[in-house]
Protein backbone atom coordinates (compact mmCIF):
# COMPACT_ATOMS: atom_id res chain seq x y z
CA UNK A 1 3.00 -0.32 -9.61
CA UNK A 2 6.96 -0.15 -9.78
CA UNK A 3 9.67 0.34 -7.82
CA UNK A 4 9.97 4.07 -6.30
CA UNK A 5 5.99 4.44 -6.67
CA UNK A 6 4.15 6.09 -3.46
CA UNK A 7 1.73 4.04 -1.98
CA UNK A 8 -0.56 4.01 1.09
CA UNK A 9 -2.22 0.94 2.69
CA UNK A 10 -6.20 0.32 1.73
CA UNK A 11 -8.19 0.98 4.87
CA UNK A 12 -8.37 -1.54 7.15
CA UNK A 13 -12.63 -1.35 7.19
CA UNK A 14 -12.40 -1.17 3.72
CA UNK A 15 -15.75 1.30 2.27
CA UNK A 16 -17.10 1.85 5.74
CA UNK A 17 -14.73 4.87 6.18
CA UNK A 18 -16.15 6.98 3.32
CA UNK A 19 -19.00 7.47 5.53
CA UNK A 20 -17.64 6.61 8.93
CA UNK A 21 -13.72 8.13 8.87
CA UNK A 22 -13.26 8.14 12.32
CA UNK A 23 -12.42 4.46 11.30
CA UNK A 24 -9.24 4.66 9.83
CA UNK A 25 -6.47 3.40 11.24
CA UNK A 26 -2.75 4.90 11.73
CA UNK A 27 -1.70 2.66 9.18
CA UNK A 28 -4.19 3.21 6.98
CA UNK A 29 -2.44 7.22 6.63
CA UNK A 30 1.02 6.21 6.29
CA UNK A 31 2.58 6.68 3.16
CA UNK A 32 5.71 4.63 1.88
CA UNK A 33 7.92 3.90 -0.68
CA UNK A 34 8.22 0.32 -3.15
CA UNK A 35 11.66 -0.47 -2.70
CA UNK A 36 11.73 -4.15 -4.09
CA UNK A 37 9.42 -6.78 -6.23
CA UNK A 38 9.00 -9.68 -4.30
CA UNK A 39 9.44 -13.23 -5.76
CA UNK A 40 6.96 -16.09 -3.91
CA UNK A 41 6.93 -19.27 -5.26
CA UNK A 42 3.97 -20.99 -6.28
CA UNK A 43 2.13 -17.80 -7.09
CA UNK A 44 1.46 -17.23 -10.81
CA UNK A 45 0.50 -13.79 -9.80
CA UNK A 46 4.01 -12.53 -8.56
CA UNK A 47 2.53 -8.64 -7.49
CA UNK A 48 4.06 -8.52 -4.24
CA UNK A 49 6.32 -6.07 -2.87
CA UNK A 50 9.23 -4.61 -0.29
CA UNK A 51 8.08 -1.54 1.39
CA UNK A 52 9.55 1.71 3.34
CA UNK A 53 7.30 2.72 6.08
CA UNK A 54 7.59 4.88 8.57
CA UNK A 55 8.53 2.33 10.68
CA UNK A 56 10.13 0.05 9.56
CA UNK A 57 10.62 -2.46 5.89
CA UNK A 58 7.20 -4.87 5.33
CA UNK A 59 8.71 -7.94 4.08
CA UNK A 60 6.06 -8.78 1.36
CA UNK A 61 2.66 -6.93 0.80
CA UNK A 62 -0.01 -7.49 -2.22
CA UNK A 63 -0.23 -4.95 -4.64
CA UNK A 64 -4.09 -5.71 -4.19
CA UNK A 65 -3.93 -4.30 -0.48
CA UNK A 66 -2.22 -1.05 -1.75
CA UNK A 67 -3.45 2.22 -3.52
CA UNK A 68 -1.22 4.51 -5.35
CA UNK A 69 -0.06 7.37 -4.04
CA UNK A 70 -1.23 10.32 -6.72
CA UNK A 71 0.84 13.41 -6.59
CA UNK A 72 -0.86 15.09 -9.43
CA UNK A 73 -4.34 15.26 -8.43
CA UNK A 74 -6.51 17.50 -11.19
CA UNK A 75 -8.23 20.18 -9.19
């Protein structure tokens, strides 16, 4: 992931809302936009990043707990 990428949150209940969606949260459908790496010190894995929500800026957020946004889905 890079800065401008699309992203979206990974649900909250993790796999349980493939076959249970009414478990997603309003977070889990947001969609923002990676504005900034993020630099944490004492992490050898620095994959943390600055993102536009909706409402508001997240000040740091794992790249783990994030899913690209795909605009060119195959159909």
């Amino acid at each position: 992931m890079k800065v401008g990428d699309l992203v979206k949150r990974k649900p909250a209940w993790g796999e349980w809302v493939k076959h249970n969606p009414w478990m997603y949260t309003d977070k889990d459908l947001e969609i923002g936009v990676i504005i900034e790496r993020v630099h944490i010190p004492g992490k050898r894995e620095n994959k943390a990043f600055k993102i536009l929500w909706p409402n508001g800026i997240s000040e740091s957020t794992w790249e783990y707990d994030l899913e690209k946004v795909n605009e060119h889905k195959s159909r």
